[in-house]
PDB file of N, CA and C in Angstrom:
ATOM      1  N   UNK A   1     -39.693  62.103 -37.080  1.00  0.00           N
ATOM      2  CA  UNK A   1     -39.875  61.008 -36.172  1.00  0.00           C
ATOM      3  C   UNK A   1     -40.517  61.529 -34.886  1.00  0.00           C
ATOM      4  N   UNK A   2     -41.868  60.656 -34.349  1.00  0.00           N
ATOM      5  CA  UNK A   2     -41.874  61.239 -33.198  1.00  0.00           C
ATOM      6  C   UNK A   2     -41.530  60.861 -31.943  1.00  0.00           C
ATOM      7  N   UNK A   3     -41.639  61.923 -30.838  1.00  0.00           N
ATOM      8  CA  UNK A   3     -41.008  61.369 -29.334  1.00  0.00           C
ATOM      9  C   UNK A   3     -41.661  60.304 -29.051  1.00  0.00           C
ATOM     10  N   UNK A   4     -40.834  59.217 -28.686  1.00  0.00           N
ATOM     11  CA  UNK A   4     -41.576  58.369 -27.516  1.00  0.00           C
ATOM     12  C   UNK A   4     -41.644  58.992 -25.886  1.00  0.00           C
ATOM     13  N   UNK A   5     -42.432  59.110 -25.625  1.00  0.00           N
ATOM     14  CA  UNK A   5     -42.281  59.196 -23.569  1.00  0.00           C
ATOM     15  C   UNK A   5     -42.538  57.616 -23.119  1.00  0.00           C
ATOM     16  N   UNK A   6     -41.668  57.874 -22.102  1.00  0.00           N
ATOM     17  CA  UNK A   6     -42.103  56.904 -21.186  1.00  0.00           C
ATOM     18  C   UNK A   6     -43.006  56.928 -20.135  1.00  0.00           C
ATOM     19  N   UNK A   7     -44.318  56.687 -19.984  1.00  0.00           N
ATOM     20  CA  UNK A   7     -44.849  56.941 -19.153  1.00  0.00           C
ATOM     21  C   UNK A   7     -44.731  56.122 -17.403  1.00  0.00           C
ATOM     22  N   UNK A   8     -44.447  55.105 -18.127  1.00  0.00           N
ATOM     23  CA  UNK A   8     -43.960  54.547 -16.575  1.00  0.00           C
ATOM     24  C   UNK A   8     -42.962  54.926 -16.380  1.00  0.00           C
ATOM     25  N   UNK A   9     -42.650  54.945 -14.642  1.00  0.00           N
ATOM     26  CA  UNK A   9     -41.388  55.351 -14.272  1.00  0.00           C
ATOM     27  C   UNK A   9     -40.968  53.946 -13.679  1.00  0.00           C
ATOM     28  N   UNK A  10     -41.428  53.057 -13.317  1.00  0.00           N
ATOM     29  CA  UNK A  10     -40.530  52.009 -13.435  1.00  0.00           C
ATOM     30  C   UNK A  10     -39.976  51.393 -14.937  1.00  0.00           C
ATOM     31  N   UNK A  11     -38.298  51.538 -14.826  1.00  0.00           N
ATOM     32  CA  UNK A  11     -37.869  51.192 -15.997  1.00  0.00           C
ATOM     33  C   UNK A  11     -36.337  50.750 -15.751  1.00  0.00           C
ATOM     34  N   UNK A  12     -35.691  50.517 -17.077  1.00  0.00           N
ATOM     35  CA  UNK A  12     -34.647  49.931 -16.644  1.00  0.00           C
ATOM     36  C   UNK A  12     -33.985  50.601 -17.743  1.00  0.00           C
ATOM     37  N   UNK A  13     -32.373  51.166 -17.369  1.00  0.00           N
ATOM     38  CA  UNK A  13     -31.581  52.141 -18.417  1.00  0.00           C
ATOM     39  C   UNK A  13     -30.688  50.414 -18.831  1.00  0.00           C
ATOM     40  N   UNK A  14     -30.493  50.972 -20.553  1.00  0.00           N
ATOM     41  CA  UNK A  14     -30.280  49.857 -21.078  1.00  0.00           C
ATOM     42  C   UNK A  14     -28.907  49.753 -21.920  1.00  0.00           C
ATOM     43  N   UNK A  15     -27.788  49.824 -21.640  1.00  0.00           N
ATOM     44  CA  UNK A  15     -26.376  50.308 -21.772  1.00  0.00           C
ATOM     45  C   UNK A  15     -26.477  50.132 -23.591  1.00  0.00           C
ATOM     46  N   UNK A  16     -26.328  51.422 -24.363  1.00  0.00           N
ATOM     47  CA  UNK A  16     -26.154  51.426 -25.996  1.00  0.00           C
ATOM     48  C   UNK A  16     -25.191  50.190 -26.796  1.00  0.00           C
ATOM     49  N   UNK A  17     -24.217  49.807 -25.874  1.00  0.00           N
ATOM     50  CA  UNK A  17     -23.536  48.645 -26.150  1.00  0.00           C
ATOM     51  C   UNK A  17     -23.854  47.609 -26.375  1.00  0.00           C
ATOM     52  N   UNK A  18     -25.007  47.788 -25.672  1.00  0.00           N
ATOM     53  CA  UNK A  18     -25.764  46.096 -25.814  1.00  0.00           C
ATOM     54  C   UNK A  18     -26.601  46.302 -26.789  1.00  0.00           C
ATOM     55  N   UNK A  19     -27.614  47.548 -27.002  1.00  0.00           N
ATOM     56  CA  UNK A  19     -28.710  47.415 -27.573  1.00  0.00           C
ATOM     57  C   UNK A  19     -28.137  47.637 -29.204  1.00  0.00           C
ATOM     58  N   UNK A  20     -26.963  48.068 -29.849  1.00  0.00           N
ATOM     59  CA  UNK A  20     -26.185  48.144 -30.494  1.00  0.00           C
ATOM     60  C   UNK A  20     -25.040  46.540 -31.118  1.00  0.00           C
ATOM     61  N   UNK A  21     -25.326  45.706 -29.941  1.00  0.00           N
ATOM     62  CA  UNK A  21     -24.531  44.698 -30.425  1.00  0.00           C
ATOM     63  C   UNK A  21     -25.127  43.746 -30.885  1.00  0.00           C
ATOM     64  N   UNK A  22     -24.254  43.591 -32.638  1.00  0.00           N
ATOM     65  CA  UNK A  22     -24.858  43.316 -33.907  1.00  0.00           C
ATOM     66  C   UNK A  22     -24.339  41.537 -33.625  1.00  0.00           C
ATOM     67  N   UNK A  23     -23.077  41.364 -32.682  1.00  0.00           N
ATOM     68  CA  UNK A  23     -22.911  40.035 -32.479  1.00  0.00           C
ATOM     69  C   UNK A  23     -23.884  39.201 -31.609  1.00  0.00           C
ATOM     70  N   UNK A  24     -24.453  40.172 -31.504  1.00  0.00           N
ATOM     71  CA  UNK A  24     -25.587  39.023 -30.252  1.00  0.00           C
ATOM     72  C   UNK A  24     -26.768  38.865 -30.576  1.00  0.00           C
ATOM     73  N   UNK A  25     -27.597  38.380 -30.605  1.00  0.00           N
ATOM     74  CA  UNK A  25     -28.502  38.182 -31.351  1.00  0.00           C
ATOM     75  C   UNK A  25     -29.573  38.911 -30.414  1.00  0.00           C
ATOM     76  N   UNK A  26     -30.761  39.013 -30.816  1.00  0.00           N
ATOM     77  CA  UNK A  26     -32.048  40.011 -30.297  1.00  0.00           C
ATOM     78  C   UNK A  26     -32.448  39.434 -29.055  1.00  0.00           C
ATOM     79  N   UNK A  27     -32.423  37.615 -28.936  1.00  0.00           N
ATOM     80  CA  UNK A  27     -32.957  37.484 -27.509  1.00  0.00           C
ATOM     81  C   UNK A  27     -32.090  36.921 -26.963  1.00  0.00           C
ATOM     82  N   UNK A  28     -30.712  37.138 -27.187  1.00  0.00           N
ATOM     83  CA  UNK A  28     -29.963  37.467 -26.318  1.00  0.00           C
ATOM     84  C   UNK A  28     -29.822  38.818 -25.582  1.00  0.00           C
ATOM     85  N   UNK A  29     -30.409  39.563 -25.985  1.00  0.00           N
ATOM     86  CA  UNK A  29     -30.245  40.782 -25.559  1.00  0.00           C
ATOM     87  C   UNK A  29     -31.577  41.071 -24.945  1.00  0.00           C
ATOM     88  N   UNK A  30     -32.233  40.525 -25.307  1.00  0.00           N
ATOM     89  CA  UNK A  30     -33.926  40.443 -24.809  1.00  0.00           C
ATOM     90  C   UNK A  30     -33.414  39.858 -22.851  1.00  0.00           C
ATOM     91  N   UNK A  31     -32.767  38.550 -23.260  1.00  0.00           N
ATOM     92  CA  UNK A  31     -32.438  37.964 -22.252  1.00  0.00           C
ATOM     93  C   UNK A  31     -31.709  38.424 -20.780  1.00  0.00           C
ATOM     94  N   UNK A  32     -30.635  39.291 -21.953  1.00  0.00           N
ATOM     95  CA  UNK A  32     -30.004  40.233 -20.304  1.00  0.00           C
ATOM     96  C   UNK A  32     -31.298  41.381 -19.887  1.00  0.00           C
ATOM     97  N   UNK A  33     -32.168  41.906 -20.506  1.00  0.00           N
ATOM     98  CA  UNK A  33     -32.705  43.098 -20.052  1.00  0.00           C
ATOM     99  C   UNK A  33     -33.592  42.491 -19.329  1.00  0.00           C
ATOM    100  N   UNK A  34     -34.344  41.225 -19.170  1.00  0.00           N
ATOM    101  CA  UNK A  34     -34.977  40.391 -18.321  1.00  0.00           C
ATOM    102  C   UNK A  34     -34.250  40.369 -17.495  1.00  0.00           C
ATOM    103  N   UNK A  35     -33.140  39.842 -17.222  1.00  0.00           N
ATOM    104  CA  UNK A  35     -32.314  39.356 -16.101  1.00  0.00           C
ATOM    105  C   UNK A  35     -31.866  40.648 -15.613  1.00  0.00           C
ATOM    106  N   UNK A  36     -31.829  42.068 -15.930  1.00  0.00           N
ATOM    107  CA  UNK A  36     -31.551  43.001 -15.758  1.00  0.00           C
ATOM    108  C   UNK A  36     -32.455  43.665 -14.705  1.00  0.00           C
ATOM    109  N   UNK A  37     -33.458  43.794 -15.175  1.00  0.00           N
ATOM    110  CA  UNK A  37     -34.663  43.471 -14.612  1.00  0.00           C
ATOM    111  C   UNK A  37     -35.204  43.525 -13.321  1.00  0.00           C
ATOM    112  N   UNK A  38     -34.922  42.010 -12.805  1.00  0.00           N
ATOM    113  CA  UNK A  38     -34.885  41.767 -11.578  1.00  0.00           C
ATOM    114  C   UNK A  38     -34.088  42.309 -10.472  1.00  0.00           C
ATOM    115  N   UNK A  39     -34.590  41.968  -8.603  1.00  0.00           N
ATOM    116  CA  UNK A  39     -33.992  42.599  -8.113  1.00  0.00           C
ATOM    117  C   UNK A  39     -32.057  42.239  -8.285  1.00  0.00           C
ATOM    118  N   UNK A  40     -31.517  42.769  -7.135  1.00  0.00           N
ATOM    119  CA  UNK A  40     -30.210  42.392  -7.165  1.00  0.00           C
ATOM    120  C   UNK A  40     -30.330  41.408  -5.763  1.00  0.00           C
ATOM    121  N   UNK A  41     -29.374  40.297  -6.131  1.00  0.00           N
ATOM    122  CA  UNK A  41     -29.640  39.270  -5.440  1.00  0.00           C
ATOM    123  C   UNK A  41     -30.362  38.073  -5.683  1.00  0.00           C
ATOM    124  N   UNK A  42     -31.238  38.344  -6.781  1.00  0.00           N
ATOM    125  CA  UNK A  42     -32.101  37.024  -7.638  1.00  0.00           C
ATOM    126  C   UNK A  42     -31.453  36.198  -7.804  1.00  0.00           C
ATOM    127  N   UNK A  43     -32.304  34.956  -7.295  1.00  0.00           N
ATOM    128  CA  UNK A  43     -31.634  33.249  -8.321  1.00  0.00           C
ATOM    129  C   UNK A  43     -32.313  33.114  -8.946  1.00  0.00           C
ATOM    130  N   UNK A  44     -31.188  33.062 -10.612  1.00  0.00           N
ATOM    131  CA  UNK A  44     -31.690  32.766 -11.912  1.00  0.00           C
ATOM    132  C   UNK A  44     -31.780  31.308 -11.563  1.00  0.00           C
ATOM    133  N   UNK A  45     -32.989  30.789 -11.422  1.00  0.00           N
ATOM    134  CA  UNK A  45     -33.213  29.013 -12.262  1.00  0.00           C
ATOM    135  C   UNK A  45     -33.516  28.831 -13.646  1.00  0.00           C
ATOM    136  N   UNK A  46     -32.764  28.081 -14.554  1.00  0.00           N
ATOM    137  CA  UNK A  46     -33.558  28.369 -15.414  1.00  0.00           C
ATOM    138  C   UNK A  46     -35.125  27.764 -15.751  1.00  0.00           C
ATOM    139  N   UNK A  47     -35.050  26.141 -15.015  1.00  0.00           N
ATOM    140  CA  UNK A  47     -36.386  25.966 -15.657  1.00  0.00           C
ATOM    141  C   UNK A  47     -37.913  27.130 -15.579  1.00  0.00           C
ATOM    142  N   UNK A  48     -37.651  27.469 -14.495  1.00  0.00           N
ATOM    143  CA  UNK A  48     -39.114  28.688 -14.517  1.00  0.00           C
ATOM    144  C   UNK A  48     -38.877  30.112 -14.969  1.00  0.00           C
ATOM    145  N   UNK A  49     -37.396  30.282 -14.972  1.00  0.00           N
ATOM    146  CA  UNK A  49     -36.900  31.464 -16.158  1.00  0.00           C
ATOM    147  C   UNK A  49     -37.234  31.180 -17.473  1.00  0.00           C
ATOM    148  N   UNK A  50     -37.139  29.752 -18.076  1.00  0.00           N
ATOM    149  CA  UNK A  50     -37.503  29.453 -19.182  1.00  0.00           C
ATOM    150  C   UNK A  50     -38.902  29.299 -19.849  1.00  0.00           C
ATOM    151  N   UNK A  51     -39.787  28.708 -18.458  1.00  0.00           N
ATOM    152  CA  UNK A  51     -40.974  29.246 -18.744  1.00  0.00           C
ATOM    153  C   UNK A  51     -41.745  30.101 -18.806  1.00  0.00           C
ATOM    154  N   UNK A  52     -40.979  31.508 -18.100  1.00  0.00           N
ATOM    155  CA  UNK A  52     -41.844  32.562 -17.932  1.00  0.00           C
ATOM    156  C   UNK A  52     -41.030  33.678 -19.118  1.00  0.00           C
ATOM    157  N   UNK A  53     -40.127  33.038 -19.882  1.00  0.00           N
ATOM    158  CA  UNK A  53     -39.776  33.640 -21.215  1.00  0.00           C
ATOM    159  C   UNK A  53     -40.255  32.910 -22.259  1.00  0.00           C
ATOM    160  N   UNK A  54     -41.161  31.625 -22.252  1.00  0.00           N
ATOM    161  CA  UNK A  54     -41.567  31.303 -23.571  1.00  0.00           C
ATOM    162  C   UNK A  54     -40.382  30.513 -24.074  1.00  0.00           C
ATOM    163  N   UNK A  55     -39.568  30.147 -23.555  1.00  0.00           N
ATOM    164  CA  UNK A  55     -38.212  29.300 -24.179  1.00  0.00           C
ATOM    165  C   UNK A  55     -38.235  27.717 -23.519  1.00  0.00           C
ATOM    166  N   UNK A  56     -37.465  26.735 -24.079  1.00  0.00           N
ATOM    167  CA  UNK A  56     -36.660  25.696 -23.356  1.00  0.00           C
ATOM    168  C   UNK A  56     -35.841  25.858 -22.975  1.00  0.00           C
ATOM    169  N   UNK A  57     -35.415  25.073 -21.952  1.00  0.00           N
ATOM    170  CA  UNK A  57     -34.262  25.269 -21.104  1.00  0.00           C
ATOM    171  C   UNK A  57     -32.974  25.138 -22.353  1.00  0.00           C
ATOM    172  N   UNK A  58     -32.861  24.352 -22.967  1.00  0.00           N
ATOM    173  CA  UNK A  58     -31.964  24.493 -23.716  1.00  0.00           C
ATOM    174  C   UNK A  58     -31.349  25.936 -24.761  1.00  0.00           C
ATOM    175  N   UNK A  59     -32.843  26.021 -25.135  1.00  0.00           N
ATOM    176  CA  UNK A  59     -32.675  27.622 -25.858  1.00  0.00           C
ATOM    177  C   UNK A  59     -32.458  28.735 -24.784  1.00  0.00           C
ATOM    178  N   UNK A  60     -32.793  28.914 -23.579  1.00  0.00           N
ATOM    179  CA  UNK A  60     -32.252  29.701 -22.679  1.00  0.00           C
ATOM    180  C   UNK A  60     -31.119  29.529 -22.675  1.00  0.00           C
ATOM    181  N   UNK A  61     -30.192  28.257 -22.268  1.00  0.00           N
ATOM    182  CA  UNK A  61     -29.167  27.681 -22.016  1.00  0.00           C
ATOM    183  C   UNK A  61     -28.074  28.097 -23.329  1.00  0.00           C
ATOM    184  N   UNK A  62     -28.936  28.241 -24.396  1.00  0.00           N
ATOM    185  CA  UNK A  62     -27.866  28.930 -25.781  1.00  0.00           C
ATOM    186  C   UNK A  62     -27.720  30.781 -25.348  1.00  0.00           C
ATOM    187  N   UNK A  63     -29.145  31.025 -25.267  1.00  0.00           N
ATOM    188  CA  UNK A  63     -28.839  32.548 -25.262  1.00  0.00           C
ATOM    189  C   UNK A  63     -27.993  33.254 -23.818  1.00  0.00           C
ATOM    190  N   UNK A  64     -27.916  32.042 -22.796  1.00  0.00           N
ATOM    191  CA  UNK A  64     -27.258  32.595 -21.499  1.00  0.00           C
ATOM    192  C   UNK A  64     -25.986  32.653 -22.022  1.00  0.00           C
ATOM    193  N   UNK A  65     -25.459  31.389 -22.578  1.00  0.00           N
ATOM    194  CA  UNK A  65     -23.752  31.217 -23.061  1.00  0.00           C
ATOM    195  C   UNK A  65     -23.485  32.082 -23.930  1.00  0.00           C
ATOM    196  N   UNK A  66     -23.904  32.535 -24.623  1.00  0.00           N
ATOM    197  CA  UNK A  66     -24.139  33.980 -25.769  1.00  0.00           C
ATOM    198  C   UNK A  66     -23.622  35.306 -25.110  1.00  0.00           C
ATOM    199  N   UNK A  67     -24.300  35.368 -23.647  1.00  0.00           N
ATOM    200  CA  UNK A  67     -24.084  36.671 -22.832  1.00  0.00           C
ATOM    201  C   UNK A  67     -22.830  36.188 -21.855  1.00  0.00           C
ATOM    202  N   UNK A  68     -22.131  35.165 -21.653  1.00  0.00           N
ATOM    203  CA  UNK A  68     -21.354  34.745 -21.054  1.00  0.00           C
ATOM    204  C   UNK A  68     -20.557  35.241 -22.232  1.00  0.00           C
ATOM    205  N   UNK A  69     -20.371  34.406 -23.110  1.00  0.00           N
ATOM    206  CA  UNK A  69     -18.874  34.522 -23.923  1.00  0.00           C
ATOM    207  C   UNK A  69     -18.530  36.254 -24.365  1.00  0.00           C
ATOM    208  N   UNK A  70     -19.674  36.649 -24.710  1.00  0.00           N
ATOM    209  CA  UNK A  70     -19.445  38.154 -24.819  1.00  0.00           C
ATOM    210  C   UNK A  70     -19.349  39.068 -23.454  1.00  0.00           C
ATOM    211  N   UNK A  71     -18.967  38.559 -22.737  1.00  0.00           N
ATOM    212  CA  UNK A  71     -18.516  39.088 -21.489  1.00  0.00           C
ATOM    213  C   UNK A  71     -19.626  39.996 -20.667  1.00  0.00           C
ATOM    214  N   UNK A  72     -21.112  39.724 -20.784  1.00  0.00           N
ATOM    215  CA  UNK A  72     -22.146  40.593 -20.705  1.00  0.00           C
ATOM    216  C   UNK A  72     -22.487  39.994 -19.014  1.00  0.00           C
ATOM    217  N   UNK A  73     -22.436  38.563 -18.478  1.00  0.00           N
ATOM    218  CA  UNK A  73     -23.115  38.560 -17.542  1.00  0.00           C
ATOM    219  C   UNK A  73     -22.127  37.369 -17.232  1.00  0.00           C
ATOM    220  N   UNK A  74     -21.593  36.984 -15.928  1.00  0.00           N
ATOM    221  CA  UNK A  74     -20.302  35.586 -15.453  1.00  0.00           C
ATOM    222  C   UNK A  74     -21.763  34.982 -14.688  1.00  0.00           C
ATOM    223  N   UNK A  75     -21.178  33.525 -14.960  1.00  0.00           N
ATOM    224  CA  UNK A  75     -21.861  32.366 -13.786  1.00  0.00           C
ATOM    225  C   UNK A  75     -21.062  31.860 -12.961  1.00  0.00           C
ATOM    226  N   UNK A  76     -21.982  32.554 -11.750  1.00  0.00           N
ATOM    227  CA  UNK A  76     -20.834  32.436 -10.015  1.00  0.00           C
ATOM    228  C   UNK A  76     -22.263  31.456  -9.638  1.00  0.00           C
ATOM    229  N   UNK A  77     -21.953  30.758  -8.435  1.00  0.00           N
ATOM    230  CA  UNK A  77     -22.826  30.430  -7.776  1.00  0.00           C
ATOM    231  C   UNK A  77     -23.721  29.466  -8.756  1.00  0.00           C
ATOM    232  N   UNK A  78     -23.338  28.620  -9.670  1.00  0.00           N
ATOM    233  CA  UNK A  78     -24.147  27.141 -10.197  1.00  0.00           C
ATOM    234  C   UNK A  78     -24.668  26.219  -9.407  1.00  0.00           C
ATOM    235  N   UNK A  79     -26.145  26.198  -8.929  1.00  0.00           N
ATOM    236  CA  UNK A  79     -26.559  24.886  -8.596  1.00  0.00           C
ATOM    237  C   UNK A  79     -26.971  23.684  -9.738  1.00  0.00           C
ATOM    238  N   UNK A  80     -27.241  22.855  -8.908  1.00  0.00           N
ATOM    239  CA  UNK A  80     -27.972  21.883  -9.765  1.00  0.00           C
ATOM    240  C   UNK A  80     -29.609  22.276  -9.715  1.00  0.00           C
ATOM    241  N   UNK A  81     -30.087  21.955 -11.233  1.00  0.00           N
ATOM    242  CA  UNK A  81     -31.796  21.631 -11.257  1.00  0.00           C
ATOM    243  C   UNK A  81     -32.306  21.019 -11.445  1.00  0.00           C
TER     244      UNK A  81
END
């Protein structure tokens, strides 16, 4: 097998737990490393989170509750959109 390098050094370390968890589905996990991502302090909205992932708000709205129930990411601070 060969090495990957990373050539960029902007990157994001990606906890084996997640990238390993067989209960969550791929863009759920796609989903936290996006939201991971960003700075600290970001407001997630979803409608333009949803558009700038290629999703509906609703299918965002499945894969967020996905990372909620598996204890991956809490919702503090709910506005309305």
């Amino acid at each position: 097998m060969e090495k990957v390098y990373n050539e960029n050094r902007n990157f994001e370390c990606i906890p084996h737990e997640l990238i390993f968890n067989s209960k969550l589905s791929d863009r759920a996990r796609f989903v936290y490393i996006y939201m991971s991502a960003k700075p600290d302090g970001w407001d997630f909205v979803l409608k333009p989170m949803a558009n700038e992932l290629g999703y509906s708000v609703d299918t965002l709205r499945k894969y967020i509750k996905e990372l909620i129930d598996a204890g991956w990411i809490d919702r503090e601070g709910q506005h309305n959109e």
